[in-house]
Protein backbone atom coordinates (compact mmCIF):
# COMPACT_ATOMS: atom_id res chain seq x y z
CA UNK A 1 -150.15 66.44 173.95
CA UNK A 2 -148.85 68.29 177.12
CA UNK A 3 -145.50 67.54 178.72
CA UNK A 4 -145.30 68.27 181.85
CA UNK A 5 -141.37 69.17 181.75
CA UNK A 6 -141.06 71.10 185.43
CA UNK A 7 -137.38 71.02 185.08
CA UNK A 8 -136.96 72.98 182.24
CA UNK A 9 -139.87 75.03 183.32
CA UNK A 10 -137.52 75.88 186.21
CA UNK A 11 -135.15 76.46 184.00
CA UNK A 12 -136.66 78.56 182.22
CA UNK A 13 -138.12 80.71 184.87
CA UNK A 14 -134.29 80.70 186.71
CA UNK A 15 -133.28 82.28 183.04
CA UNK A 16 -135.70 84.59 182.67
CA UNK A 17 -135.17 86.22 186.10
CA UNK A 18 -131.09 86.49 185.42
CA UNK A 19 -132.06 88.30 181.94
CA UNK A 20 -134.22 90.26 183.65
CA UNK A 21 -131.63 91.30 186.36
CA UNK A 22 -128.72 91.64 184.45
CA UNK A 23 -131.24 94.36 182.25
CA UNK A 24 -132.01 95.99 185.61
CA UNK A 25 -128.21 95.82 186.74
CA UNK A 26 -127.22 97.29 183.86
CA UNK A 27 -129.47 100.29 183.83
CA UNK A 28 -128.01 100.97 187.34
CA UNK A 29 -124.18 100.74 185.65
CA UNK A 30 -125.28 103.28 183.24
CA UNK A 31 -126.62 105.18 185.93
CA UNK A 32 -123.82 104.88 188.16
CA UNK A 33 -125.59 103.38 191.03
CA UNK A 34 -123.91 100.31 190.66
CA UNK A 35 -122.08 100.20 193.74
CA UNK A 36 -125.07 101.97 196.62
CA UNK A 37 -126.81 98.90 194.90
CA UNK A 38 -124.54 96.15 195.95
CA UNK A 39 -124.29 98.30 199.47
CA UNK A 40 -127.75 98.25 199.61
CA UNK A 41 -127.84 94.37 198.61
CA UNK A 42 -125.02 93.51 201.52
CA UNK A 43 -127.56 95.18 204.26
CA UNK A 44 -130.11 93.48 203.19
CA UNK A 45 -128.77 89.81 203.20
CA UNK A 46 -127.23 91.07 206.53
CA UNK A 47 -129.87 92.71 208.50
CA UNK A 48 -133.36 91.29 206.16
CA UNK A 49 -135.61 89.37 209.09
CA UNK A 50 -137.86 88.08 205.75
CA UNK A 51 -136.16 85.17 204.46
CA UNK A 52 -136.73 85.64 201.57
CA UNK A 53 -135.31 88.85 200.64
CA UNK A 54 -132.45 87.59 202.70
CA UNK A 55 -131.93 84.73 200.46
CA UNK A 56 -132.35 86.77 197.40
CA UNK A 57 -129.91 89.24 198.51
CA UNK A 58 -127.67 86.79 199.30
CA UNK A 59 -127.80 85.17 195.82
CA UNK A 60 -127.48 87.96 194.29
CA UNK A 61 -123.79 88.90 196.16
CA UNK A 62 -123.54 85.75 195.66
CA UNK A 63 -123.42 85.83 191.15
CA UNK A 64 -121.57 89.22 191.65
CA UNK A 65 -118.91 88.11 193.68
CA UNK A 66 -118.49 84.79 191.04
CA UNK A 67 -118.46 87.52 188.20
């Protein structure tokens, strides 16, 4: 029997991708790049004309400003 459960598939998804990121955001804090990243990240929710990079950006200040 399949459930279509499209909540927790968004879930699940949303979950993934913050695993993912915080792996990625953490290779740039051992790095050091931590900080040209969130400059980099402020640009682009500023001056992005593709929404959807904007939005992402944005988002993304967003969780590291809450953190």
């Amino acid at each position: 029997m399949i459930i279509n459960n499209q909540e927790g598939d968004l879930q699940a998804k949303y979950d993934d991708m913050l695993y993912r990121n915080g792996l990625c955001f953490g290779f740039l804090q051992l790095r050091g790049l931590e900080d040209e990243f969130i400059e980099h990240m402020r640009r682009v929710a500023e001056y992005e004309k593709d929404m959807r990079y904007k939005k992402a950006a944005s988002n993304f200040l967003k969780m590291i400003d809450h953190n």
